[in-house]
PDBML (XML) file of the C-alpha atoms, coordinates in Angstrom:
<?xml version="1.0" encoding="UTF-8" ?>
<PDBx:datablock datablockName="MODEL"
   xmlns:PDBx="http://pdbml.pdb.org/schema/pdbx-v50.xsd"
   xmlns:xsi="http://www.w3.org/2001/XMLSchema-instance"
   xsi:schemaLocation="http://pdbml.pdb.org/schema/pdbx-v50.xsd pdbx-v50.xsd">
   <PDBx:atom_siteCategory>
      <PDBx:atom_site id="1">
         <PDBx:B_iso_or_equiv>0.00</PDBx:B_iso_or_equiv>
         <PDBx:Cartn_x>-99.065</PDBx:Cartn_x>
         <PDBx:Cartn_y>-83.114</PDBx:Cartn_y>
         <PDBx:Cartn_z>-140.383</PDBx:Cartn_z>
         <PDBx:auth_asym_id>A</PDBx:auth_asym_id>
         <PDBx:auth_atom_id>CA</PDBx:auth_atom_id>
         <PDBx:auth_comp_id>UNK</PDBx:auth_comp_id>
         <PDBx:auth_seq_id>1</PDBx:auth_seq_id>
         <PDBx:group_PDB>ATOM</PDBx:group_PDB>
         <PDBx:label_alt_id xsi:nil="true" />
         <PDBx:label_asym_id>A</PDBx:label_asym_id>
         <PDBx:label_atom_id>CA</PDBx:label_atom_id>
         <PDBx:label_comp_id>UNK</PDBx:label_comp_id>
         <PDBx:label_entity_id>1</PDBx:label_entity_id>
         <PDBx:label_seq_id>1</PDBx:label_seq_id>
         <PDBx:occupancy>1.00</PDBx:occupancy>
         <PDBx:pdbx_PDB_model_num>1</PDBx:pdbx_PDB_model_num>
         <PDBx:type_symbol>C</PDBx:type_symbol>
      </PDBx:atom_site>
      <PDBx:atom_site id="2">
         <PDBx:B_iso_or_equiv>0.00</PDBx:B_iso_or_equiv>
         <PDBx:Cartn_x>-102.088</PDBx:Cartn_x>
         <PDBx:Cartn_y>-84.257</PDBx:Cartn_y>
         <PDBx:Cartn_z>-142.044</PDBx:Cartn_z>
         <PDBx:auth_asym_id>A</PDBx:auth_asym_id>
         <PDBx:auth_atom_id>CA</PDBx:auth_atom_id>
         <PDBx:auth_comp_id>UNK</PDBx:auth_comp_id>
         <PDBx:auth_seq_id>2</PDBx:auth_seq_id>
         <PDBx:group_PDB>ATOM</PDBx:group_PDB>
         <PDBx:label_alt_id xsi:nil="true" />
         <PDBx:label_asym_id>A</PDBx:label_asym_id>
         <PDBx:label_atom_id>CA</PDBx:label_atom_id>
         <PDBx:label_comp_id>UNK</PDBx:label_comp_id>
         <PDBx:label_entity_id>1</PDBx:label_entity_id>
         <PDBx:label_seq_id>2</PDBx:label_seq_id>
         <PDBx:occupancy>1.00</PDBx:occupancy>
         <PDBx:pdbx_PDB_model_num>1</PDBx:pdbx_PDB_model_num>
         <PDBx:type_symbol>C</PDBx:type_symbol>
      </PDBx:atom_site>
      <PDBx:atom_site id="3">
         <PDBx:B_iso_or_equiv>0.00</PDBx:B_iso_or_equiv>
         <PDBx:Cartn_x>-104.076</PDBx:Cartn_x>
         <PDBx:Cartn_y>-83.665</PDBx:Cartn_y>
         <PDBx:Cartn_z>-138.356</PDBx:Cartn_z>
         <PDBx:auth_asym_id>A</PDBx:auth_asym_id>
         <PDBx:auth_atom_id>CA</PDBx:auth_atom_id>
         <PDBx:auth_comp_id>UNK</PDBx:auth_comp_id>
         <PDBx:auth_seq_id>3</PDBx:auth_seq_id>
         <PDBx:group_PDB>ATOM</PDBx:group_PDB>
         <PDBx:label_alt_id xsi:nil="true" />
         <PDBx:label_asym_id>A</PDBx:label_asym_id>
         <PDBx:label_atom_id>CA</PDBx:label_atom_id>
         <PDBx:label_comp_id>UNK</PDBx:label_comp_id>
         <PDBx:label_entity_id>1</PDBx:label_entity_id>
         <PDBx:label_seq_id>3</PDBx:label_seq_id>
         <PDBx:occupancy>1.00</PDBx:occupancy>
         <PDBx:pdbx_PDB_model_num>1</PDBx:pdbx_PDB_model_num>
         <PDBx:type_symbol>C</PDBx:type_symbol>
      </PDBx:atom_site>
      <PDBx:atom_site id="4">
         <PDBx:B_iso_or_equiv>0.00</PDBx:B_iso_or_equiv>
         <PDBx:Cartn_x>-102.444</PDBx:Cartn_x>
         <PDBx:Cartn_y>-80.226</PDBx:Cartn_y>
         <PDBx:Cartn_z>-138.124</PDBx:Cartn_z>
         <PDBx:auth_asym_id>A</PDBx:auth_asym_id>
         <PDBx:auth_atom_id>CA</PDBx:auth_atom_id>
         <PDBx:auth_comp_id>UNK</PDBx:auth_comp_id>
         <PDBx:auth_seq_id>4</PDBx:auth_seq_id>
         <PDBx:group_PDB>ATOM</PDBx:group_PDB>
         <PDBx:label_alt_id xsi:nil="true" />
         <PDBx:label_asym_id>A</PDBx:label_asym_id>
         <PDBx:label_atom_id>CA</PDBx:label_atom_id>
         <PDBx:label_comp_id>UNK</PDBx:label_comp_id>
         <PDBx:label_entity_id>1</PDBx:label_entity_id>
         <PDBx:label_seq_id>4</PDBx:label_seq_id>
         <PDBx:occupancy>1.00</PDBx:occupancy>
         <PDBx:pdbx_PDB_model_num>1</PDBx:pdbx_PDB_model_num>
         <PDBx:type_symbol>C</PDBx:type_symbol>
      </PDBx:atom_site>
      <PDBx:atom_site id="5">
         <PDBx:B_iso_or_equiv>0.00</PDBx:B_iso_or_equiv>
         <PDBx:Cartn_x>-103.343</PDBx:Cartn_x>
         <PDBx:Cartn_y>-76.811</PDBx:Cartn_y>
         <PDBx:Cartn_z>-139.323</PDBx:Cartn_z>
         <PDBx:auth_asym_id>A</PDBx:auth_asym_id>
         <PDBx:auth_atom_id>CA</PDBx:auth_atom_id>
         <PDBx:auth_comp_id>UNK</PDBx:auth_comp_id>
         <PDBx:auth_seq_id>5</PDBx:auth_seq_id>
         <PDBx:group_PDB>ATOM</PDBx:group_PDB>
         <PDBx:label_alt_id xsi:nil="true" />
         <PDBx:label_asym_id>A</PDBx:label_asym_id>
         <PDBx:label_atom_id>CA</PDBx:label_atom_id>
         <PDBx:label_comp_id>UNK</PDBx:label_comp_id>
         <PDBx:label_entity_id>1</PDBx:label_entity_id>
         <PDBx:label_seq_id>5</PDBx:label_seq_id>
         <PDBx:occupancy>1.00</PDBx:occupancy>
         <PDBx:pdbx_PDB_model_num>1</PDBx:pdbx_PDB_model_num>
         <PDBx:type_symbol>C</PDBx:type_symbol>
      </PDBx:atom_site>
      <PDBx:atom_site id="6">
         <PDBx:B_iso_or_equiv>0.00</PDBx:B_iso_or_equiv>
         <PDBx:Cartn_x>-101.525</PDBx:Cartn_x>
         <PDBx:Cartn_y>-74.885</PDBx:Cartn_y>
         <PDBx:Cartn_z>-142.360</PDBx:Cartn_z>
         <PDBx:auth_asym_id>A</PDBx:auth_asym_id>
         <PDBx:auth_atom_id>CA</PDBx:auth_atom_id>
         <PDBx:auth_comp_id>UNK</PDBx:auth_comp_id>
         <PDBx:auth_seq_id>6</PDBx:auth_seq_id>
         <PDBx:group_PDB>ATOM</PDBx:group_PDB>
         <PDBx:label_alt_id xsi:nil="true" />
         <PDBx:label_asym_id>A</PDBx:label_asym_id>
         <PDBx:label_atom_id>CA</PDBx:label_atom_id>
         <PDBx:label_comp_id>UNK</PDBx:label_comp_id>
         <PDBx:label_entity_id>1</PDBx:label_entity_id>
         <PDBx:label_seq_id>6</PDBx:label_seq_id>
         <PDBx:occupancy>1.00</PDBx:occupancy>
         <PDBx:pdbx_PDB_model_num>1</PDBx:pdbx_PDB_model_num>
         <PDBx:type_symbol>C</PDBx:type_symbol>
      </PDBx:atom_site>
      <PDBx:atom_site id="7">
         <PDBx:B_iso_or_equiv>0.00</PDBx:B_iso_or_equiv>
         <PDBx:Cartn_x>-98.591</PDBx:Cartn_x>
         <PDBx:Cartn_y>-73.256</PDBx:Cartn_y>
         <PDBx:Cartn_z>-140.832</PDBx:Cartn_z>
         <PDBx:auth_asym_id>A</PDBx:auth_asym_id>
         <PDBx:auth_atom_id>CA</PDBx:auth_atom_id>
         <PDBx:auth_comp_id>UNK</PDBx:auth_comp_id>
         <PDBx:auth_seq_id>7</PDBx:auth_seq_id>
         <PDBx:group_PDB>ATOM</PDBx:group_PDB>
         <PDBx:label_alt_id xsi:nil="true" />
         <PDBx:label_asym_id>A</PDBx:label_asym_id>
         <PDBx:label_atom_id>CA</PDBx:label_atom_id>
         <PDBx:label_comp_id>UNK</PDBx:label_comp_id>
         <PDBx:label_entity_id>1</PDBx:label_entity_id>
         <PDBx:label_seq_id>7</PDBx:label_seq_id>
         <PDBx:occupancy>1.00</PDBx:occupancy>
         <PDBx:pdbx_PDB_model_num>1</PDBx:pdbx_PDB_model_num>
         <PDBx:type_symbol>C</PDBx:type_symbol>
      </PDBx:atom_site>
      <PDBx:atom_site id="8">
         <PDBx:B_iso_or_equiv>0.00</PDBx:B_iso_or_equiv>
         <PDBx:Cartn_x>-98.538</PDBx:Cartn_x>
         <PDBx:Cartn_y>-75.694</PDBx:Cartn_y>
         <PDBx:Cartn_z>-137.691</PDBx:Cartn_z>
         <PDBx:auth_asym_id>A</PDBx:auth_asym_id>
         <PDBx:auth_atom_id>CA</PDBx:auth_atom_id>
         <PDBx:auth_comp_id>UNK</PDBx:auth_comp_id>
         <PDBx:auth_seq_id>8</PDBx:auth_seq_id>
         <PDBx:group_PDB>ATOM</PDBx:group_PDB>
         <PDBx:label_alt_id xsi:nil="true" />
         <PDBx:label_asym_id>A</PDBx:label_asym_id>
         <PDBx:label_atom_id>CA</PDBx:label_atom_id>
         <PDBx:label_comp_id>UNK</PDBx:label_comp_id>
         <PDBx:label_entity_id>1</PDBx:label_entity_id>
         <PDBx:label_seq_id>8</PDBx:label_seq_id>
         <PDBx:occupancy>1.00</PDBx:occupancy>
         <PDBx:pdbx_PDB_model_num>1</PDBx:pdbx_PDB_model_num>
         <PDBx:type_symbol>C</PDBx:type_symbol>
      </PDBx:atom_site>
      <PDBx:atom_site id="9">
         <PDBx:B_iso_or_equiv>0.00</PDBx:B_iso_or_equiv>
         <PDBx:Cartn_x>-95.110</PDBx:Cartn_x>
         <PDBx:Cartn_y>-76.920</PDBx:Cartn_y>
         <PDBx:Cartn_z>-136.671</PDBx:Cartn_z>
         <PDBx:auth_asym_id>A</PDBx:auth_asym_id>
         <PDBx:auth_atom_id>CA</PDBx:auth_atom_id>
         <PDBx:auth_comp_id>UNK</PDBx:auth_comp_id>
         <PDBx:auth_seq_id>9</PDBx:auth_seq_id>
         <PDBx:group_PDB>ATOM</PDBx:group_PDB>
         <PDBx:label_alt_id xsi:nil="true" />
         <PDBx:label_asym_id>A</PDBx:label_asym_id>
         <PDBx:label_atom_id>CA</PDBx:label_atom_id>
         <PDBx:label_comp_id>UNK</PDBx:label_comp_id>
         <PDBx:label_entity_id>1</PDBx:label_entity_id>
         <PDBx:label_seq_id>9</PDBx:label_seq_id>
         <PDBx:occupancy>1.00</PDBx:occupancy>
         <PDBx:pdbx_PDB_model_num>1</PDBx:pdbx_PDB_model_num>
         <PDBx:type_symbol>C</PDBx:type_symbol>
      </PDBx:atom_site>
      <PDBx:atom_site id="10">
         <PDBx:B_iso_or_equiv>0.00</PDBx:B_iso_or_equiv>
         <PDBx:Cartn_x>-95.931</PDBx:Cartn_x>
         <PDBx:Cartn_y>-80.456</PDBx:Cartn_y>
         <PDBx:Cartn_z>-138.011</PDBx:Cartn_z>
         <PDBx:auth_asym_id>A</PDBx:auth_asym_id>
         <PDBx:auth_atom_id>CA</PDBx:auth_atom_id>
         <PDBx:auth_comp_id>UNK</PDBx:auth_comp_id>
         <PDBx:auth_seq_id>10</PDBx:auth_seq_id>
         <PDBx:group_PDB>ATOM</PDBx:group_PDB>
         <PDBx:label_alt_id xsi:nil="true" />
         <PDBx:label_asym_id>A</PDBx:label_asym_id>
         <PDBx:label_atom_id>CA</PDBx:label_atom_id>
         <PDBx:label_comp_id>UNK</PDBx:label_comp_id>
         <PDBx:label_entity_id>1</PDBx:label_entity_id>
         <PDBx:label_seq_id>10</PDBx:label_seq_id>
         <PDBx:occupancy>1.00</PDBx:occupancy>
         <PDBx:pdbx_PDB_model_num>1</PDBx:pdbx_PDB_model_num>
         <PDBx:type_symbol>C</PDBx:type_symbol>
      </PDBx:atom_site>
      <PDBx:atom_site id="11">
         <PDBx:B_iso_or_equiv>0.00</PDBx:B_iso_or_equiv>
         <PDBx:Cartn_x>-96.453</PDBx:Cartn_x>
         <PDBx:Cartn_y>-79.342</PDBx:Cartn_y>
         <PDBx:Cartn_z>-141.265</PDBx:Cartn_z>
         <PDBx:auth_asym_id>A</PDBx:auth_asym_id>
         <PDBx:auth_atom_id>CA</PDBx:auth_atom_id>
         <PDBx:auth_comp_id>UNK</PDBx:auth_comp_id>
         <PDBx:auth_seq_id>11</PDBx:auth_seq_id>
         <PDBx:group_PDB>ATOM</PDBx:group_PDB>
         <PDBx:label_alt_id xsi:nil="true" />
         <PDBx:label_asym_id>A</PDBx:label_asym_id>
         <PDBx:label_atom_id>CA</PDBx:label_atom_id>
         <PDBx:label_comp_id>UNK</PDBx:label_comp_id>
         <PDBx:label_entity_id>1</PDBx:label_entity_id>
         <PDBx:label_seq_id>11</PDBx:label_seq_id>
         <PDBx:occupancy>1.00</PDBx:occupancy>
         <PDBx:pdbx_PDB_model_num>1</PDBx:pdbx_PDB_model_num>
         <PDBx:type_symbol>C</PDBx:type_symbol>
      </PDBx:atom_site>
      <PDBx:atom_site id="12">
         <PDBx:B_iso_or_equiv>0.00</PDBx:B_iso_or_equiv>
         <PDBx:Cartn_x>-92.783</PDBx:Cartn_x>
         <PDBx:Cartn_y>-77.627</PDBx:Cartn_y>
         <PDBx:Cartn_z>-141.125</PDBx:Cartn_z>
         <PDBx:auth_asym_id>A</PDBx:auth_asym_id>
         <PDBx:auth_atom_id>CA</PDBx:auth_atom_id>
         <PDBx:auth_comp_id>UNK</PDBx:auth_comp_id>
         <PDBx:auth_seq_id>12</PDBx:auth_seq_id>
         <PDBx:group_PDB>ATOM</PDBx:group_PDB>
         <PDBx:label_alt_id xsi:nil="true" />
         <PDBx:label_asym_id>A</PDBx:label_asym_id>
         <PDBx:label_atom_id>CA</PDBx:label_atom_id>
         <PDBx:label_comp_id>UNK</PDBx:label_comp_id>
         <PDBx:label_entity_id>1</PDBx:label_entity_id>
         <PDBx:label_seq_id>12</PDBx:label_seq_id>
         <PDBx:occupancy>1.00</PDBx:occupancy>
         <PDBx:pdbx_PDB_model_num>1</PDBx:pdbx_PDB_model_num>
         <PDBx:type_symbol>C</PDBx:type_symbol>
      </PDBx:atom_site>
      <PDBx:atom_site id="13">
         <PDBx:B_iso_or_equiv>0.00</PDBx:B_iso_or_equiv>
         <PDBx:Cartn_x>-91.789</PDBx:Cartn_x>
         <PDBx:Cartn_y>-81.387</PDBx:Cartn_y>
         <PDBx:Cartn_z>-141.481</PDBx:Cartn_z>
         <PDBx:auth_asym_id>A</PDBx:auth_asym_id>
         <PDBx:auth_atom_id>CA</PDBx:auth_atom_id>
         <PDBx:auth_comp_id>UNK</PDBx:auth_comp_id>
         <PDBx:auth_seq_id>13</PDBx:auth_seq_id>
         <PDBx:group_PDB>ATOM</PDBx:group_PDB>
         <PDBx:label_alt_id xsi:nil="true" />
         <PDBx:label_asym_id>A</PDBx:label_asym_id>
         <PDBx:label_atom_id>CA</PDBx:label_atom_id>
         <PDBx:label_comp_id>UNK</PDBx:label_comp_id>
         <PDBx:label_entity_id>1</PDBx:label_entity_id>
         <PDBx:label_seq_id>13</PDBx:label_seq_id>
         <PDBx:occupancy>1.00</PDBx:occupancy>
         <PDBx:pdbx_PDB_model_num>1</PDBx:pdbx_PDB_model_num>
         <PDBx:type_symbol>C</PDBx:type_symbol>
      </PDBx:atom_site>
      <PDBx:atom_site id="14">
         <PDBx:B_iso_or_equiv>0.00</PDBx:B_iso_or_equiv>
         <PDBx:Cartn_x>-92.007</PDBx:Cartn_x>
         <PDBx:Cartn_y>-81.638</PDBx:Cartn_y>
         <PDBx:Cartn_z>-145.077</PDBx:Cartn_z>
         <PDBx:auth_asym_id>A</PDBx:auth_asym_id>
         <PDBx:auth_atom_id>CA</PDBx:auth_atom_id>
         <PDBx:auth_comp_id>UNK</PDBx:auth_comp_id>
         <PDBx:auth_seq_id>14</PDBx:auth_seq_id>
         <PDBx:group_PDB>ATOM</PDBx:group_PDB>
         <PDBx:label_alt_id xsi:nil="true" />
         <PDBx:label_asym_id>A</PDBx:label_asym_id>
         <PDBx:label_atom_id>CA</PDBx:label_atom_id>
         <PDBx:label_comp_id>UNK</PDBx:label_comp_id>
         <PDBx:label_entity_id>1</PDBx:label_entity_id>
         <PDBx:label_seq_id>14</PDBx:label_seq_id>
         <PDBx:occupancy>1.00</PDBx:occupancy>
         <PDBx:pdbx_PDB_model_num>1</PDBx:pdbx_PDB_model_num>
         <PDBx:type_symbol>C</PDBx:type_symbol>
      </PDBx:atom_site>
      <PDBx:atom_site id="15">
         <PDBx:B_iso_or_equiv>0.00</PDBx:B_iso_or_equiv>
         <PDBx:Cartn_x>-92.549</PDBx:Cartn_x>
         <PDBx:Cartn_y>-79.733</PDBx:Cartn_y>
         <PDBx:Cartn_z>-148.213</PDBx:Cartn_z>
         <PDBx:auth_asym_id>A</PDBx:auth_asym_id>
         <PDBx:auth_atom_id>CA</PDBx:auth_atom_id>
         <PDBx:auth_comp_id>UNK</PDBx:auth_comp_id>
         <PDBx:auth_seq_id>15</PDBx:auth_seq_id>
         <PDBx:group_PDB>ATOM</PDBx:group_PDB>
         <PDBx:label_alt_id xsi:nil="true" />
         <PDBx:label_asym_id>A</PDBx:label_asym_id>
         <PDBx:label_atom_id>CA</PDBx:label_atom_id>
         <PDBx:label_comp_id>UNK</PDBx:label_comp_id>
         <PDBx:label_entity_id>1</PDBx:label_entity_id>
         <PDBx:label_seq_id>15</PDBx:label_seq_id>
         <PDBx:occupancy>1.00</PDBx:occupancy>
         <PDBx:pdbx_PDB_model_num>1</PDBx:pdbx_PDB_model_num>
         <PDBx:type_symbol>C</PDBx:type_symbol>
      </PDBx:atom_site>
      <PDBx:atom_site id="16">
         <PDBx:B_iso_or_equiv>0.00</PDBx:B_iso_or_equiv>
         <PDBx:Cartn_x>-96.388</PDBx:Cartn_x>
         <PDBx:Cartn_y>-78.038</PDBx:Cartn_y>
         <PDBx:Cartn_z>-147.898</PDBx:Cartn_z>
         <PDBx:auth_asym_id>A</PDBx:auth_asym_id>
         <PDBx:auth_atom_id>CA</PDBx:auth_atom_id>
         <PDBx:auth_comp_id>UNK</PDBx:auth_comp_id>
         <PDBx:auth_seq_id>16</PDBx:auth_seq_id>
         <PDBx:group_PDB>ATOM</PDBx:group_PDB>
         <PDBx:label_alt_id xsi:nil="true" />
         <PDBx:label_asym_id>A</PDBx:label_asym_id>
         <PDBx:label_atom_id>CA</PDBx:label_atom_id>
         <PDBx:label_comp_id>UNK</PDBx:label_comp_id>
         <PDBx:label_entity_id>1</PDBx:label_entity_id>
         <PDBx:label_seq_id>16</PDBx:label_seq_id>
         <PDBx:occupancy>1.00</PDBx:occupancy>
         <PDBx:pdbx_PDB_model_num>1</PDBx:pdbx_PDB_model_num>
         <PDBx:type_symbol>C</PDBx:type_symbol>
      </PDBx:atom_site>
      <PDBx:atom_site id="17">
         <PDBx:B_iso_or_equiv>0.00</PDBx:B_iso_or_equiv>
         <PDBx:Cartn_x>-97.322</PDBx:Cartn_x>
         <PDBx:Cartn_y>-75.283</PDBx:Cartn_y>
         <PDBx:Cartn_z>-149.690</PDBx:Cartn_z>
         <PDBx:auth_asym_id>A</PDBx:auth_asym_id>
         <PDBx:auth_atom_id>CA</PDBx:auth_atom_id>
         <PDBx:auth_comp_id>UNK</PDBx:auth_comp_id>
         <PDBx:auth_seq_id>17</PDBx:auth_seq_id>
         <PDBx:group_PDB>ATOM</PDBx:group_PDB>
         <PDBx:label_alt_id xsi:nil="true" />
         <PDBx:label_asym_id>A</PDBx:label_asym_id>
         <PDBx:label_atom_id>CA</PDBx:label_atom_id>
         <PDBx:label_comp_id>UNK</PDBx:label_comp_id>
         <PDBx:label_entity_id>1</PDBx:label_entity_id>
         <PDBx:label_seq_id>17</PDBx:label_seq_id>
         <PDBx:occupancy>1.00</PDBx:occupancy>
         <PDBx:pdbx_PDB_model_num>1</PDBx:pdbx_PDB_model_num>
         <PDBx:type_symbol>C</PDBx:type_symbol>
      </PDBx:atom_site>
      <PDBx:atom_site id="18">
         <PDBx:B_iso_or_equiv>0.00</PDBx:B_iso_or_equiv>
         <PDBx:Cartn_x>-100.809</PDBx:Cartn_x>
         <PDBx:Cartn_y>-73.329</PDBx:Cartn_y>
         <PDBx:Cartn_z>-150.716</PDBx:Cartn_z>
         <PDBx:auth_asym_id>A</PDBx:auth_asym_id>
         <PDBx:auth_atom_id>CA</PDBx:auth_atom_id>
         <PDBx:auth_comp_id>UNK</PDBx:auth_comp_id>
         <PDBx:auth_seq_id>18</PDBx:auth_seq_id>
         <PDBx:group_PDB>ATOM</PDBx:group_PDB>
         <PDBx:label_alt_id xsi:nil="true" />
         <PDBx:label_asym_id>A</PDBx:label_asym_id>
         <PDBx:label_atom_id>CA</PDBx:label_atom_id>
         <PDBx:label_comp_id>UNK</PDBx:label_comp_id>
         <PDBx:label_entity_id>1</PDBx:label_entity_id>
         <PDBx:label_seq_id>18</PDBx:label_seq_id>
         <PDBx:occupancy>1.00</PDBx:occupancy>
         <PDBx:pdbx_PDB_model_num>1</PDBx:pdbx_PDB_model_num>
         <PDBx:type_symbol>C</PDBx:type_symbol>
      </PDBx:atom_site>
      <PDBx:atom_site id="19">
         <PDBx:B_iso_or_equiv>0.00</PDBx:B_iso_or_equiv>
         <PDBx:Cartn_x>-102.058</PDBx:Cartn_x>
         <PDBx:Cartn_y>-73.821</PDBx:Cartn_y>
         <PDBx:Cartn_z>-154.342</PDBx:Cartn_z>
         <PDBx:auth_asym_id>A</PDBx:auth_asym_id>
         <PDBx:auth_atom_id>CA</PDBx:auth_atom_id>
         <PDBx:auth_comp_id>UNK</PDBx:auth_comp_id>
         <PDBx:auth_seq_id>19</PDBx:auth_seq_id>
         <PDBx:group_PDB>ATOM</PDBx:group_PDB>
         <PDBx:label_alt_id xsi:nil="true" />
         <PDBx:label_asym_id>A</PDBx:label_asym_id>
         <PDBx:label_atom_id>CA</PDBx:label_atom_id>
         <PDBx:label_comp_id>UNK</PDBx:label_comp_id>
         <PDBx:label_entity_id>1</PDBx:label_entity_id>
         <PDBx:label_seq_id>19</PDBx:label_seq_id>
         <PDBx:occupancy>1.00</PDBx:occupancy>
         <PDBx:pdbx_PDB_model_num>1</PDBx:pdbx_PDB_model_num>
         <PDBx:type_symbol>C</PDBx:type_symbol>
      </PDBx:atom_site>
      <PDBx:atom_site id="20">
         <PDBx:B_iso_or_equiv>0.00</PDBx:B_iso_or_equiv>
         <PDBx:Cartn_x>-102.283</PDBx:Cartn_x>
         <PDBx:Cartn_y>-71.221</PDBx:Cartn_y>
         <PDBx:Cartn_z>-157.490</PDBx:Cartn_z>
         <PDBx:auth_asym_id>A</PDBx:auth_asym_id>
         <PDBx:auth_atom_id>CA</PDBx:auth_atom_id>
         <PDBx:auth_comp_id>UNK</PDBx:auth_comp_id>
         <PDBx:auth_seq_id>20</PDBx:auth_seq_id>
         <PDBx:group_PDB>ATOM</PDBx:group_PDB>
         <PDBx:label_alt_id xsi:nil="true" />
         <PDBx:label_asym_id>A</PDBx:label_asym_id>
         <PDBx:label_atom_id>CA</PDBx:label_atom_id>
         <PDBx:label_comp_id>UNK</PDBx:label_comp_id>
         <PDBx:label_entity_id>1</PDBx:label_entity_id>
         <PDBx:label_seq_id>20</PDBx:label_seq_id>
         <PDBx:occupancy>1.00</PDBx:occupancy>
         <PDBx:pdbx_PDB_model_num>1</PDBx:pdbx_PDB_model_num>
         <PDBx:type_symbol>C</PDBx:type_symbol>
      </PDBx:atom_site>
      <PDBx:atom_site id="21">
         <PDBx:B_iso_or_equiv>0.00</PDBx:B_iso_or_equiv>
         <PDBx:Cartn_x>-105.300</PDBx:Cartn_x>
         <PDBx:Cartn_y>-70.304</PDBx:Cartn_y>
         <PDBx:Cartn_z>-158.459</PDBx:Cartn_z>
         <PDBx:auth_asym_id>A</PDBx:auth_asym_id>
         <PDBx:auth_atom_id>CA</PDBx:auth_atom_id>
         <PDBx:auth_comp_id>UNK</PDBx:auth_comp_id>
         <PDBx:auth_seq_id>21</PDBx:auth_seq_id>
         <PDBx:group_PDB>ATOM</PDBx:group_PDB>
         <PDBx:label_alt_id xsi:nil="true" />
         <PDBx:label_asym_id>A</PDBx:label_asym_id>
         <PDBx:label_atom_id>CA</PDBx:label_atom_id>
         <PDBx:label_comp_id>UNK</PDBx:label_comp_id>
         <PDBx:label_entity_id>1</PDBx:label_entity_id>
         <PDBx:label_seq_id>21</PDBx:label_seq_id>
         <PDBx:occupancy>1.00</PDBx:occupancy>
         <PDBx:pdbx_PDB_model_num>1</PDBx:pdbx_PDB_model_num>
         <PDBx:type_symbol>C</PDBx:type_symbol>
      </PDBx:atom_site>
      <PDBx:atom_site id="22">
         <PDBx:B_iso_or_equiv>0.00</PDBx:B_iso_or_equiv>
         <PDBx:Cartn_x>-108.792</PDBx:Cartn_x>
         <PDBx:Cartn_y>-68.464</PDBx:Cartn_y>
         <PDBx:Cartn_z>-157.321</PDBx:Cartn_z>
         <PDBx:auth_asym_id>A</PDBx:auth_asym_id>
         <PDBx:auth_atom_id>CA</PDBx:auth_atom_id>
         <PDBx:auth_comp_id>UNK</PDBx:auth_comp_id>
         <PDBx:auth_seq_id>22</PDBx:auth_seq_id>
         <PDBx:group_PDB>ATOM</PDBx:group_PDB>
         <PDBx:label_alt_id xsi:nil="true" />
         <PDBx:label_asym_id>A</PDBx:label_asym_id>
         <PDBx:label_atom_id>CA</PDBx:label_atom_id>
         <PDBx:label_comp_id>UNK</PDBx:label_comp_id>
         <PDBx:label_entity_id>1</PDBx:label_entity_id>
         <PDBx:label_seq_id>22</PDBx:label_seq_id>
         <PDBx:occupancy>1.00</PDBx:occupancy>
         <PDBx:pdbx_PDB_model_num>1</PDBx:pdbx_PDB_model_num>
         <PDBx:type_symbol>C</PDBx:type_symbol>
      </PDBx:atom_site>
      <PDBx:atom_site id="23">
         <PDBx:B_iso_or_equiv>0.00</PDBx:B_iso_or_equiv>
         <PDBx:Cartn_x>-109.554</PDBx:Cartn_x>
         <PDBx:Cartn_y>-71.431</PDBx:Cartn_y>
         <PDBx:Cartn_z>-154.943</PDBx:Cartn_z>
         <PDBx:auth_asym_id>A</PDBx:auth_asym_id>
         <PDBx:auth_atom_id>CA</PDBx:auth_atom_id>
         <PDBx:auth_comp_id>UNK</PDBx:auth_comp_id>
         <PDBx:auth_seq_id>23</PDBx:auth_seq_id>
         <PDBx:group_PDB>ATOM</PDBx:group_PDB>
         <PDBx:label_alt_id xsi:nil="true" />
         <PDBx:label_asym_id>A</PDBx:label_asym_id>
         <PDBx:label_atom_id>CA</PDBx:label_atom_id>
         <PDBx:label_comp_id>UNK</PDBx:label_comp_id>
         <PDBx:label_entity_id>1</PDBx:label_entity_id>
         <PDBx:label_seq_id>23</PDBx:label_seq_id>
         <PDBx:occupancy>1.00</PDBx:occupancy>
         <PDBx:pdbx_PDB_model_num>1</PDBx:pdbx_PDB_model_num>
         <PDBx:type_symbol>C</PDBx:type_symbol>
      </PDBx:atom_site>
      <PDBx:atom_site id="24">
         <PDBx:B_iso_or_equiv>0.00</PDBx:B_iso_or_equiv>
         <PDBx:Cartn_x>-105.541</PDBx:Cartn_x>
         <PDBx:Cartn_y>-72.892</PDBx:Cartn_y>
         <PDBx:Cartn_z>-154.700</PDBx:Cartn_z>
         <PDBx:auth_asym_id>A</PDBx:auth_asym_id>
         <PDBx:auth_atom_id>CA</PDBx:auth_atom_id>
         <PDBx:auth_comp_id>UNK</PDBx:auth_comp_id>
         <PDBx:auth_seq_id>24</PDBx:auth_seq_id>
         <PDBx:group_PDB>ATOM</PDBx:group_PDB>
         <PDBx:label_alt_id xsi:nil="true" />
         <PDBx:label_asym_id>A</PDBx:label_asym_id>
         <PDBx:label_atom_id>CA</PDBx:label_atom_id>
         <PDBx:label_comp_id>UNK</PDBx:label_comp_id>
         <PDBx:label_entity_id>1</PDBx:label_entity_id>
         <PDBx:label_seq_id>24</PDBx:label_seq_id>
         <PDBx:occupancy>1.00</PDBx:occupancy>
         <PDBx:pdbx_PDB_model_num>1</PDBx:pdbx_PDB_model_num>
         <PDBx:type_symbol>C</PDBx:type_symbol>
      </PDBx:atom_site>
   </PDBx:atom_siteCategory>
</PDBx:datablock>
């Protein structure tokens, strides 16, 4: 997941999510 892009299919895995805020 960690190797993986935002949105990939490993990420899926577990519980990722963009930040809040101007920069996230």
């Amino acid at each position: 997941a960690l190797a993986a892009a935002p949105g990939s299919p490993e990420r899926d895995r577990y519980m990722f999510r963009d930040g809040l805020g101007e920069d996230g």
